[in-house]
C-alpha atoms as a PDB file:
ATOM      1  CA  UNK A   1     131.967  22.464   9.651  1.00  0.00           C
ATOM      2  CA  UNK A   2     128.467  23.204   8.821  1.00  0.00           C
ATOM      3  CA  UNK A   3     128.917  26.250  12.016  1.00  0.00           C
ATOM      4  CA  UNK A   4     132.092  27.554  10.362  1.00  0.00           C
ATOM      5  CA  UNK A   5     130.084  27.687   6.897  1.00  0.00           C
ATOM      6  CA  UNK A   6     126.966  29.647   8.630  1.00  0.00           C
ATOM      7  CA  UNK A   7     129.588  31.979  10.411  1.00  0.00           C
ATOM      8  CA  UNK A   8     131.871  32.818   7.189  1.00  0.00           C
ATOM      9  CA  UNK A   9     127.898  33.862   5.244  1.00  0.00           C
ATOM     10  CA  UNK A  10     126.694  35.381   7.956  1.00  0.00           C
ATOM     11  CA  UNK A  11     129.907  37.781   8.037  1.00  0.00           C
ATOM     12  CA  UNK A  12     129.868  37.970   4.482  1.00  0.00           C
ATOM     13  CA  UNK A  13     126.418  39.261   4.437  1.00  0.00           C
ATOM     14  CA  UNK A  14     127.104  42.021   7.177  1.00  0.00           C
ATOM     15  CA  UNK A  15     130.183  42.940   5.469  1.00  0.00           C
ATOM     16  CA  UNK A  16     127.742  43.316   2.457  1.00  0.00           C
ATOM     17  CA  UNK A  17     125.843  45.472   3.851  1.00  0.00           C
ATOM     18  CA  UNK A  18     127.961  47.927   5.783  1.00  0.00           C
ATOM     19  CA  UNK A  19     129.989  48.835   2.888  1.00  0.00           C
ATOM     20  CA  UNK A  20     127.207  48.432   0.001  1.00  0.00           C
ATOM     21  CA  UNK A  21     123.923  49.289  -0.447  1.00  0.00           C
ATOM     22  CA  UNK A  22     122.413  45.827  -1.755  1.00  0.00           C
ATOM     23  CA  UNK A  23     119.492  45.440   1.311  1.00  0.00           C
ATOM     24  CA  UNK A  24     120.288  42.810   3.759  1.00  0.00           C
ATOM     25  CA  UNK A  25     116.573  43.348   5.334  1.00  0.00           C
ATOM     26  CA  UNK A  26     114.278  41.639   6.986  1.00  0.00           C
ATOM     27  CA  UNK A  27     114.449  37.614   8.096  1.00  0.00           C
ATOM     28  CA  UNK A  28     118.136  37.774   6.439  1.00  0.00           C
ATOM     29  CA  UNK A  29     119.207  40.567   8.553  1.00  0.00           C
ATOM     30  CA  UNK A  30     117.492  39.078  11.825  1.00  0.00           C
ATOM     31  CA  UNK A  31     119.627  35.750  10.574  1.00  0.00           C
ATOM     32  CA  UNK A  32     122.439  37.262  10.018  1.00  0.00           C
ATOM     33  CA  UNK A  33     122.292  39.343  12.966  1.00  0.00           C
ATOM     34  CA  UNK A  34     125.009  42.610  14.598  1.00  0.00           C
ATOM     35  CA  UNK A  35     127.414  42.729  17.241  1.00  0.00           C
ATOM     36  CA  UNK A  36     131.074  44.903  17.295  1.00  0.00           C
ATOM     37  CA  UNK A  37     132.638  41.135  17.275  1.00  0.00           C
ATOM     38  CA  UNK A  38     130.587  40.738  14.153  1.00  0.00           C
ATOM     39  CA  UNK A  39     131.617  43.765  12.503  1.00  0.00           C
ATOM     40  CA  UNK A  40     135.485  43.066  13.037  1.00  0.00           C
ATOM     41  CA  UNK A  41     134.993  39.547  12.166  1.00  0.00           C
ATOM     42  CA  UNK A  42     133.140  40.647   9.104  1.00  0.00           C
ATOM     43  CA  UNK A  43     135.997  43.145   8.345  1.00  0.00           C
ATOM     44  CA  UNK A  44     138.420  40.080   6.550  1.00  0.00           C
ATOM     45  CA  UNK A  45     135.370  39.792   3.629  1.00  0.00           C
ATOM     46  CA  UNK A  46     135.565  43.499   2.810  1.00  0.00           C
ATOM     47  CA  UNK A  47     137.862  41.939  -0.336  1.00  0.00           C
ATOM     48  CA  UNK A  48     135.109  39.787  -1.079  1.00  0.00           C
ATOM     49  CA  UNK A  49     132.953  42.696  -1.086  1.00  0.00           C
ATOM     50  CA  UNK A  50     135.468  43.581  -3.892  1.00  0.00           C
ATOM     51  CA  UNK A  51     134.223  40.169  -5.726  1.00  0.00           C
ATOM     52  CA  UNK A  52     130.745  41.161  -5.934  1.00  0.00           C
ATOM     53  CA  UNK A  53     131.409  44.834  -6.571  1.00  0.00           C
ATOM     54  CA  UNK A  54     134.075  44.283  -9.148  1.00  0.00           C
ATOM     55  CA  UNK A  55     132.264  41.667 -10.912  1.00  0.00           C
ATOM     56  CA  UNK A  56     128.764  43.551 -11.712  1.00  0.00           C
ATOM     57  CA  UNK A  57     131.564  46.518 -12.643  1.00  0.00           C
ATOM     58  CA  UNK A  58     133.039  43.990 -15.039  1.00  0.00           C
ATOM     59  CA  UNK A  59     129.812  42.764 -16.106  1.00  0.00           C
ATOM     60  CA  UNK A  60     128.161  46.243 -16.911  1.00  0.00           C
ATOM     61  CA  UNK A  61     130.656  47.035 -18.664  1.00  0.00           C
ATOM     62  CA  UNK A  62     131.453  43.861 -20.765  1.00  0.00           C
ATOM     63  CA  UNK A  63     128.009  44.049 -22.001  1.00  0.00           C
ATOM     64  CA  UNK A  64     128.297  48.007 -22.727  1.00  0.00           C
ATOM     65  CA  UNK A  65     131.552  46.952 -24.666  1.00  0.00           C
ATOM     66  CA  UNK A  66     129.801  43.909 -26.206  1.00  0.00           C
ATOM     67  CA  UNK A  67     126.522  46.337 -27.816  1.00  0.00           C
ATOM     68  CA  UNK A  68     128.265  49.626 -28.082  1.00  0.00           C
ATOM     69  CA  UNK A  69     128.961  50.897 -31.730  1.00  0.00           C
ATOM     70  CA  UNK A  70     132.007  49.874 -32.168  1.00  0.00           C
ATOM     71  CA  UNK A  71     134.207  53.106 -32.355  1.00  0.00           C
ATOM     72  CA  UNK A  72     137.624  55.048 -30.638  1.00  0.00           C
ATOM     73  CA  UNK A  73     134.361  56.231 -27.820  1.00  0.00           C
ATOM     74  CA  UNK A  74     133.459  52.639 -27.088  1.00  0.00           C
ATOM     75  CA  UNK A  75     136.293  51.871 -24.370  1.00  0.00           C
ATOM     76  CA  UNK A  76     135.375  55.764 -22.625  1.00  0.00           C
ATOM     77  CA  UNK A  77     132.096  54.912 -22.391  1.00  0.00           C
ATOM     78  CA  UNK A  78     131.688  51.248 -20.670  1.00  0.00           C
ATOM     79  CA  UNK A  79     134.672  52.872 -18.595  1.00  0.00           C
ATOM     80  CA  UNK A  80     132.354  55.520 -17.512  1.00  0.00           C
ATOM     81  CA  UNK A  81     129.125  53.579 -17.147  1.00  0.00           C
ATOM     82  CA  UNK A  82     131.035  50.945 -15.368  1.00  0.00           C
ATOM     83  CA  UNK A  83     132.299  53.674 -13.054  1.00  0.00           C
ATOM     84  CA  UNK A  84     128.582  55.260 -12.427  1.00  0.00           C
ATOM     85  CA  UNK A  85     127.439  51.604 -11.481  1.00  0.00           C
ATOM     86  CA  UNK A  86     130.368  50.746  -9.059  1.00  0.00           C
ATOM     87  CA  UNK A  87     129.423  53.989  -7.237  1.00  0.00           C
ATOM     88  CA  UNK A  88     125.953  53.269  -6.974  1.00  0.00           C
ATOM     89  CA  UNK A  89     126.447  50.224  -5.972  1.00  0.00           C
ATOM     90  CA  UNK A  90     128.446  50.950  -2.992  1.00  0.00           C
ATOM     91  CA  UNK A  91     126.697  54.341  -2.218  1.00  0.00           C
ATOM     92  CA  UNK A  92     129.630  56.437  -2.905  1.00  0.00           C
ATOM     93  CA  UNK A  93     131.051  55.276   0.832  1.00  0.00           C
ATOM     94  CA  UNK A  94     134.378  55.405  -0.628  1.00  0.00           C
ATOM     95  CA  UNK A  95     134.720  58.475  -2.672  1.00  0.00           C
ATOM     96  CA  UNK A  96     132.779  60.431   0.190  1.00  0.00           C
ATOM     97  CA  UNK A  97     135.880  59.281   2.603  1.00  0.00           C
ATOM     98  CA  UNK A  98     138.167  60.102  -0.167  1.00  0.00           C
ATOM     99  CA  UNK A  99     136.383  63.845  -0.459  1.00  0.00           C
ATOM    100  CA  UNK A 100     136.713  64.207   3.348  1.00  0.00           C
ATOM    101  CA  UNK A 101     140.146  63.793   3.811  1.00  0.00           C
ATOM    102  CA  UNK A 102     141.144  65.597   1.267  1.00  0.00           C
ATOM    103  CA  UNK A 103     139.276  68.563   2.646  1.00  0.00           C
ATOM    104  CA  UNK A 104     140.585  67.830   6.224  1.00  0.00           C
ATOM    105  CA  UNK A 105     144.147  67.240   5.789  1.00  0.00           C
ATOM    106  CA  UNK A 106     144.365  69.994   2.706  1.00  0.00           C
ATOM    107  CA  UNK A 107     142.195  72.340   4.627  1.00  0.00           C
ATOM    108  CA  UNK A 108     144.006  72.476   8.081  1.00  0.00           C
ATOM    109  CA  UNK A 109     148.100  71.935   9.204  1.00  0.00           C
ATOM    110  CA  UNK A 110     146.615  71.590  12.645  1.00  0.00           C
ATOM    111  CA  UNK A 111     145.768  67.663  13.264  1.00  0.00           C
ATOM    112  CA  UNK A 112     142.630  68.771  15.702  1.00  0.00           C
ATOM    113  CA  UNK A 113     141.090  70.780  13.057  1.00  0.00           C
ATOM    114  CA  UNK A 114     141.764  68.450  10.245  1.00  0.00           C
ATOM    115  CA  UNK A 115     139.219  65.988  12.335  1.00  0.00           C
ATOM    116  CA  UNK A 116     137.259  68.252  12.663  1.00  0.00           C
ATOM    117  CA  UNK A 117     137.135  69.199   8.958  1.00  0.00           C
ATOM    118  CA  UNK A 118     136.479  65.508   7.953  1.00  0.00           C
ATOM    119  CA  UNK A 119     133.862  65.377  10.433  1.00  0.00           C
ATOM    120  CA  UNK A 120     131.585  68.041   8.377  1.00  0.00           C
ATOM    121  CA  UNK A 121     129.231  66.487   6.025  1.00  0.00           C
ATOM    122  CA  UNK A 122     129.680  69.035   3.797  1.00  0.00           C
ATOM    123  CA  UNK A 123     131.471  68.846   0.828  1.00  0.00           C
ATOM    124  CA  UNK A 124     134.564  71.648   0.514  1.00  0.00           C
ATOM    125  CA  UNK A 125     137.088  72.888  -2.360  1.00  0.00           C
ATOM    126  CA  UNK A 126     139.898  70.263  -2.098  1.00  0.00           C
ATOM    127  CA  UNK A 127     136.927  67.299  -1.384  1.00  0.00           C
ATOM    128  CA  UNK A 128     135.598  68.405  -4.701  1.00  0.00           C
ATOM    129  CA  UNK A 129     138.906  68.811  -6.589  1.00  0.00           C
ATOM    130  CA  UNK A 130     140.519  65.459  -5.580  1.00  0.00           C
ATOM    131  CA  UNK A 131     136.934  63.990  -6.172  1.00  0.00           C
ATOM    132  CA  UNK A 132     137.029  65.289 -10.052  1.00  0.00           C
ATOM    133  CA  UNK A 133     140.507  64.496 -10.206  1.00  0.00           C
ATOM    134  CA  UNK A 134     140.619  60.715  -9.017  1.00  0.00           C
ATOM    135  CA  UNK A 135     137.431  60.087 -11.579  1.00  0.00           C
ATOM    136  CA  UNK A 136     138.703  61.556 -14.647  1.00  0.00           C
ATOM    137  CA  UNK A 137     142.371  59.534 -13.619  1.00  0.00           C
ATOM    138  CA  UNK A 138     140.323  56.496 -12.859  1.00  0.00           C
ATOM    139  CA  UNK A 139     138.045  56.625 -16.009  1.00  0.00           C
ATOM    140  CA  UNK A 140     141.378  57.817 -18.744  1.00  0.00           C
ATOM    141  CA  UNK A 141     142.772  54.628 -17.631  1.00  0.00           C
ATOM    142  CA  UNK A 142     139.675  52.632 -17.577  1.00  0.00           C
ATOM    143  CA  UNK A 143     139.574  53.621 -21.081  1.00  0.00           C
ATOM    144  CA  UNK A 144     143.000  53.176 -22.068  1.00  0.00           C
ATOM    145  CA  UNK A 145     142.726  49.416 -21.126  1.00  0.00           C
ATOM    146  CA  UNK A 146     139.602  49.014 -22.821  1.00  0.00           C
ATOM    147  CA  UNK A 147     141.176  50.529 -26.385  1.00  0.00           C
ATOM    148  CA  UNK A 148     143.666  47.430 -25.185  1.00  0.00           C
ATOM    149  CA  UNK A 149     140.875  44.679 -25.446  1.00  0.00           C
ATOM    150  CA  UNK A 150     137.823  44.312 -23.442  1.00  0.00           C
ATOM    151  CA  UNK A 151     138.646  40.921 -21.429  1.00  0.00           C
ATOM    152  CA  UNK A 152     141.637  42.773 -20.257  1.00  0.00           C
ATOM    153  CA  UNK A 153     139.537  45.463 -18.836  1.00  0.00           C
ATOM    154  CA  UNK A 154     136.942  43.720 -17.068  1.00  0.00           C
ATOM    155  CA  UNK A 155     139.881  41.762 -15.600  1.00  0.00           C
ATOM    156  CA  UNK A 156     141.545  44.921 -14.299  1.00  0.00           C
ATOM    157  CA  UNK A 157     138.318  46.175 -12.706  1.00  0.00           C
ATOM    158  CA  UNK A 158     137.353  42.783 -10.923  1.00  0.00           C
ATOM    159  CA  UNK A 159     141.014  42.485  -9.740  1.00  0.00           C
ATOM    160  CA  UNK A 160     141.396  46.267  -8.566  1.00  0.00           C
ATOM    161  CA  UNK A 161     138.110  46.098  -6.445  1.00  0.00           C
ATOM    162  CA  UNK A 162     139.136  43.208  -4.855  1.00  0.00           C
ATOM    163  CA  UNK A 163     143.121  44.465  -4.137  1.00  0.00           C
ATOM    164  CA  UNK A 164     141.957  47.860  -3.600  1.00  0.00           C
ATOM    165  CA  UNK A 165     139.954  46.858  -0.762  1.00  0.00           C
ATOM    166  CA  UNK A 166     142.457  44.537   1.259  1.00  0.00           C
ATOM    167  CA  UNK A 167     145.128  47.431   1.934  1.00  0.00           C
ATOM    168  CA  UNK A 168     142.676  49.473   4.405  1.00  0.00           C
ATOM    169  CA  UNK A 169     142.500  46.344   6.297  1.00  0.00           C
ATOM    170  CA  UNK A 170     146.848  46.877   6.982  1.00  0.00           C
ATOM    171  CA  UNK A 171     146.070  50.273   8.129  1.00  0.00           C
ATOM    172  CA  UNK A 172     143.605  49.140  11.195  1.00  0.00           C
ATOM    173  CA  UNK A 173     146.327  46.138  11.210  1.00  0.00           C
ATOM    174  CA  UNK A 174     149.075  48.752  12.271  1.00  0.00           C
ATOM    175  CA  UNK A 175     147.817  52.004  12.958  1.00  0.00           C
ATOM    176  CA  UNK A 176     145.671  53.796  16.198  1.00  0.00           C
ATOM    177  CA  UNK A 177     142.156  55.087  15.126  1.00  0.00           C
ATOM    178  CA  UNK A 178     141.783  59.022  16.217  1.00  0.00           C
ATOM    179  CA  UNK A 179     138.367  59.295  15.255  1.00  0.00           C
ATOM    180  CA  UNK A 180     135.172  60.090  16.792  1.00  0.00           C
ATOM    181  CA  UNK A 181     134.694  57.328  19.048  1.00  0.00           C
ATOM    182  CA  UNK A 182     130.859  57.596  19.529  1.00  0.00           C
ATOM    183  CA  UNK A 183     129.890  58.574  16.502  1.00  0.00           C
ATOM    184  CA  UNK A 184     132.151  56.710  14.038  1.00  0.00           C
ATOM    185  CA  UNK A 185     130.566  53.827  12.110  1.00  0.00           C
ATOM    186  CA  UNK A 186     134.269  52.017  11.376  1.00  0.00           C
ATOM    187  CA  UNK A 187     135.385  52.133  15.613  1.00  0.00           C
ATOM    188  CA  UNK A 188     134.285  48.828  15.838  1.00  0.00           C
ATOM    189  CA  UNK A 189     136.464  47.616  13.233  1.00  0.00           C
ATOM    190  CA  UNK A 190     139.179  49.498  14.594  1.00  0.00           C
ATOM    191  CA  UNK A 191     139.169  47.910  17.994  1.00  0.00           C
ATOM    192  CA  UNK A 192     141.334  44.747  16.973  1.00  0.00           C
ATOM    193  CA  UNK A 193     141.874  42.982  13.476  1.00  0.00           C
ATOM    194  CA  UNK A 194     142.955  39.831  14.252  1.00  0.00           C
ATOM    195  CA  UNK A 195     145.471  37.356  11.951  1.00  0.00           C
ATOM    196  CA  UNK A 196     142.308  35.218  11.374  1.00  0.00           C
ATOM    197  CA  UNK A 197     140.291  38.153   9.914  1.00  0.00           C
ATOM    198  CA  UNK A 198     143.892  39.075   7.646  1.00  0.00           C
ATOM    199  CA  UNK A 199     143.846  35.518   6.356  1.00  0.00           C
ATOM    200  CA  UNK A 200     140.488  35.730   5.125  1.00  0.00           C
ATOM    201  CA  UNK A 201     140.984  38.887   3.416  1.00  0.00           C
ATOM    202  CA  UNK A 202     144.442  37.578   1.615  1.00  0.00           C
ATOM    203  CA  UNK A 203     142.349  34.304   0.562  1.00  0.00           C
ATOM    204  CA  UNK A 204     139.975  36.625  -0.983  1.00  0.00           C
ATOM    205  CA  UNK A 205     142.608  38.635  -2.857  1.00  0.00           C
ATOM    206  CA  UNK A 206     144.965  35.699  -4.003  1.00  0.00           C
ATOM    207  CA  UNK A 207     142.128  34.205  -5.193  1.00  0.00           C
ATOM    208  CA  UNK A 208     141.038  36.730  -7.164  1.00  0.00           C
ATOM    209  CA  UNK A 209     144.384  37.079  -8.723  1.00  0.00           C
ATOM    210  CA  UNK A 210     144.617  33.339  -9.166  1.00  0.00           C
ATOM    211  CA  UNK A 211     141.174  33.283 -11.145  1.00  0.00           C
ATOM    212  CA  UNK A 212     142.344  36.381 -13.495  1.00  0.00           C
ATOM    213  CA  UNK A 213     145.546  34.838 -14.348  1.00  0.00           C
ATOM    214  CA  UNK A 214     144.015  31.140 -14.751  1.00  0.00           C
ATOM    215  CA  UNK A 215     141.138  33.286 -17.038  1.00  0.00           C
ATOM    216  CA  UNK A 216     144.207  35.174 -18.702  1.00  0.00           C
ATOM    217  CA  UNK A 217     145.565  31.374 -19.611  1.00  0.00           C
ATOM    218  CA  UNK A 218     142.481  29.930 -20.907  1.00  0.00           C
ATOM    219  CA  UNK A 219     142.049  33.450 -23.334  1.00  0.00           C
ATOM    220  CA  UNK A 220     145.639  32.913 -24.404  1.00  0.00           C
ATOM    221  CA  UNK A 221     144.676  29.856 -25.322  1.00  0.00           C
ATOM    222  CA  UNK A 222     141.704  29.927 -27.423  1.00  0.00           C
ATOM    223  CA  UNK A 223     143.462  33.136 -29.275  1.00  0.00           C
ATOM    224  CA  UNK A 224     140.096  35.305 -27.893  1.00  0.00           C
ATOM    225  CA  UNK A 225     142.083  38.589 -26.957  1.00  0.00           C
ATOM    226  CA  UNK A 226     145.519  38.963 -27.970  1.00  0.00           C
ATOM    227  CA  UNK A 227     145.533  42.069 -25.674  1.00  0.00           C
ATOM    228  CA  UNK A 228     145.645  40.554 -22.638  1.00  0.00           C
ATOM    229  CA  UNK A 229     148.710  38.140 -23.460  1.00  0.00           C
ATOM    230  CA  UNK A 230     150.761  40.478 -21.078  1.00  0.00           C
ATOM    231  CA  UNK A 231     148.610  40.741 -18.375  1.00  0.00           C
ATOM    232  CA  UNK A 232     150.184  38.225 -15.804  1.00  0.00           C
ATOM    233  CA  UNK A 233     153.444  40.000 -16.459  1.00  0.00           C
ATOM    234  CA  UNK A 234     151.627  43.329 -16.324  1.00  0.00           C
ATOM    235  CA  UNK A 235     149.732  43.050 -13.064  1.00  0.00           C
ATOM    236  CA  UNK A 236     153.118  42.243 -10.858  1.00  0.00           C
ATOM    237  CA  UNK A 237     153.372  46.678 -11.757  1.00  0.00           C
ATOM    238  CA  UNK A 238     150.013  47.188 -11.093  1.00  0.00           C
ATOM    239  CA  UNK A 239     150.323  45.595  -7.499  1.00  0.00           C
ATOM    240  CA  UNK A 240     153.427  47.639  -7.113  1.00  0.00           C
ATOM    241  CA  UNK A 241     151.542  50.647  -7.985  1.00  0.00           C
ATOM    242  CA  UNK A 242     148.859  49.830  -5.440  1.00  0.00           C
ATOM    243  CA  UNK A 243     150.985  49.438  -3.152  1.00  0.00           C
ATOM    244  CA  UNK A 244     152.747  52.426  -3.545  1.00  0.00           C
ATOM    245  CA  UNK A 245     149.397  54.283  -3.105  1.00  0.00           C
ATOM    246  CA  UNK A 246     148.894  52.293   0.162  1.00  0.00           C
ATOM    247  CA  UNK A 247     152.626  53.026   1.373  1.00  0.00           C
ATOM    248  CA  UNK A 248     152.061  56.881   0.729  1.00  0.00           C
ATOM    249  CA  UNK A 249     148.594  57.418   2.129  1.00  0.00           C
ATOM    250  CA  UNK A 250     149.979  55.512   5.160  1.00  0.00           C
ATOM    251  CA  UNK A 251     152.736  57.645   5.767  1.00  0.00           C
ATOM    252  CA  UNK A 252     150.404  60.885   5.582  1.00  0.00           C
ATOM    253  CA  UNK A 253     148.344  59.492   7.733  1.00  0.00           C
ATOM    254  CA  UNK A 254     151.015  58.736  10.333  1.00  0.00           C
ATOM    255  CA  UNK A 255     152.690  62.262  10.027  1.00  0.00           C
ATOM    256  CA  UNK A 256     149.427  64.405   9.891  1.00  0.00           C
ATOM    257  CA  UNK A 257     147.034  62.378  11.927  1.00  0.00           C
ATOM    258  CA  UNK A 258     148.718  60.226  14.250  1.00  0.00           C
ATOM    259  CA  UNK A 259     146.427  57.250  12.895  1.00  0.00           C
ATOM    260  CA  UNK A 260     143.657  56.945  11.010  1.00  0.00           C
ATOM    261  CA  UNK A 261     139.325  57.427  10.470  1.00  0.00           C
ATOM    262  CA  UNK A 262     137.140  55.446   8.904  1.00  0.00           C
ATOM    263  CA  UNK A 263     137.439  58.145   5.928  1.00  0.00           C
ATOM    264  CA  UNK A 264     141.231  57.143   5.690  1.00  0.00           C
ATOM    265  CA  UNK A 265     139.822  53.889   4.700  1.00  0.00           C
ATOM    266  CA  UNK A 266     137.735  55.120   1.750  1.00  0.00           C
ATOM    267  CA  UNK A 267     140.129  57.268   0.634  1.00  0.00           C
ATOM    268  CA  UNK A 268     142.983  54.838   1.231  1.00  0.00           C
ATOM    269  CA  UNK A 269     140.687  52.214  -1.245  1.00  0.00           C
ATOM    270  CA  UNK A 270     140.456  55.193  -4.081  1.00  0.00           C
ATOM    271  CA  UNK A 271     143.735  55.778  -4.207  1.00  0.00           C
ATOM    272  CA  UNK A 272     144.872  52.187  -4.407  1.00  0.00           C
ATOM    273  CA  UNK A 273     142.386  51.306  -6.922  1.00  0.00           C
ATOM    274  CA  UNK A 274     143.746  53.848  -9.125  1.00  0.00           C
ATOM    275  CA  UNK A 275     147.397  53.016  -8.400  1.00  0.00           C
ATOM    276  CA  UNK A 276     146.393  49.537  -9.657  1.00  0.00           C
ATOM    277  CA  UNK A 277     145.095  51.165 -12.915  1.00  0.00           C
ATOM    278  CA  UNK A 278     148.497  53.340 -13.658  1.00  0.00           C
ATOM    279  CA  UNK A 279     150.800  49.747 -12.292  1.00  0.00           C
ATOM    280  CA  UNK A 280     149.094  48.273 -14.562  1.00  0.00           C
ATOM    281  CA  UNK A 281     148.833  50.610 -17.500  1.00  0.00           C
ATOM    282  CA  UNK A 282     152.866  51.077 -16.955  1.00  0.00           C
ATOM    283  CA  UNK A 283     153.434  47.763 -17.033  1.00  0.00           C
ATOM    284  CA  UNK A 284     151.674  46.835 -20.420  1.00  0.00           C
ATOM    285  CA  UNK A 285     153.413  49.854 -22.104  1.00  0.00           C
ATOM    286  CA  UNK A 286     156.778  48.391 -20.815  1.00  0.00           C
ATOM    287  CA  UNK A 287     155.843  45.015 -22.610  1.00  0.00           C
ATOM    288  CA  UNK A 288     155.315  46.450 -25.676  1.00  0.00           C
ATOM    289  CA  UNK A 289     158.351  48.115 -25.939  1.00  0.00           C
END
């Protein structure tokens, strides 16, 4: 038992810091140590990368909301704070994968050159459009939840980063990676994903959803935000629109790629954290008709 404990922090803390950019340095990284096996192994916390991301998201912008002037601007501006912090938190690794494909696959037909593309470093015209694009989508939504009430939108952010993060794990699950072999960081995950690693992940992400809804219950309850009274009904959309995103971005990969990179992935989290936003969005608009 105690070995199974060490092994689920030690992948934990690798998983921490491949996709983040808290330091894992020193004695703790010499602890925690690095192999491939590691690295796959470590792949089923990448939702629970989603806990500690989502939840200093939350928390930045619960206390923005909570000292803000109240005011119509309030909800816009924790949204875009919250944002800002989420980003530098992870480094931007996700919206730079997001930027890349969109510049390889909307810059080429040809599948070779559209690797090629995504390979550059450099940041192009569709990279930067889809960038501006998936922010100002992300952060009108952001706000429109927070106008809602502010427990419902530090529940939405917590939830999405956790969601968003389990689907790229189904598309190394199913799909061939066509990257750079030597030089790509993700190969290593892409070698095998095994069930074990899957149930991890979906622990992570049930229980994520489990804690919202049981923190939903307990607010409905004590009569502390009326606003999120529809939110259990409302996030069965928002996992529809997530996976909607994931369903899509799969299928483009497929067609135009024959697989995917490890950009897919970050790209492939983007889009189904904002698919999450507009599920859920939908779905509290259809409860208050």
């Amino acid at each position: 038992m105690v070995y199974v404990f060490t092994q689920f922090i030690r992948h934990y803390l690798l998983s921490l810091q491949f996709f983040t950019r808290i330091p894992v340095t020193g004695r703790l990284a010499a602890w925690v140590g690095y192999s491939p096996a590691m690295l796959r192994a470590s792949a089923g916390h990448f939702p629970g990368v989603g806990w500690l991301v989502g939840g200093v998201v939350a928390a930045v912008t619960w206390l923005l909301l909570a000292f803000l002037p109240g005011g119509g601007f309030a909800p816009l501006v924790a949204a875009v704070w919250g944002t800002a912090a989420g980003v530098l938190l992870t480094g931007a690794f996700h919206e730079d994968g997001l930027a890349d494909v969109m510049d390889g696959l909307g810059g080429s037909p040809e599948r070779e050159r559209a690797l090629v593309i995504m390979k550059d470093s450099r940041v192009g015209a569709f990279g930067a459009i889809a960038l501006v694009l998936v922010l100002l989508a992300k952060v009108s939504l952001l706000a429109m939840l927070g106008s809602l009430g502010g427990m419902l939108l530090c529940s939405a952010l917590f939830v999405a980063h956790v969601v968003s993060r389990t689907w790229p794990l189904l598309l190394i699950r199913t799909m061939v990676h066509v990257g750079d072999a030597a030089g790509s960081k993700s190969k290593p995950l892409a070698d095998q994903i095994s069930g074990a690693s899957l149930m991890t992940a979906f622990i992570w992400c049930f229980g994520a959803l489990a804690l919202v809804c049981c923190a939903q219950a307990a607010t409905n309850f004590i009569a502390f935000d009326e606003a999120s009274a529809n939110l259990a009904g409302a996030l069965v959309l928002a996992l529809a629109g997530s996976a909607v995103a994931f369903g899509l971005m799969w299928r483009w990969f497929a067609r135009r790629l024959q697989g995917f990179t490890g950009d897919c992935l970050g790209a492939t989290q983007q889009l189904c954290e904002l698919g999450f936003y507009l599920g859920l969005c939908l779905g509290l608009g259809a409860g208050q008709q």
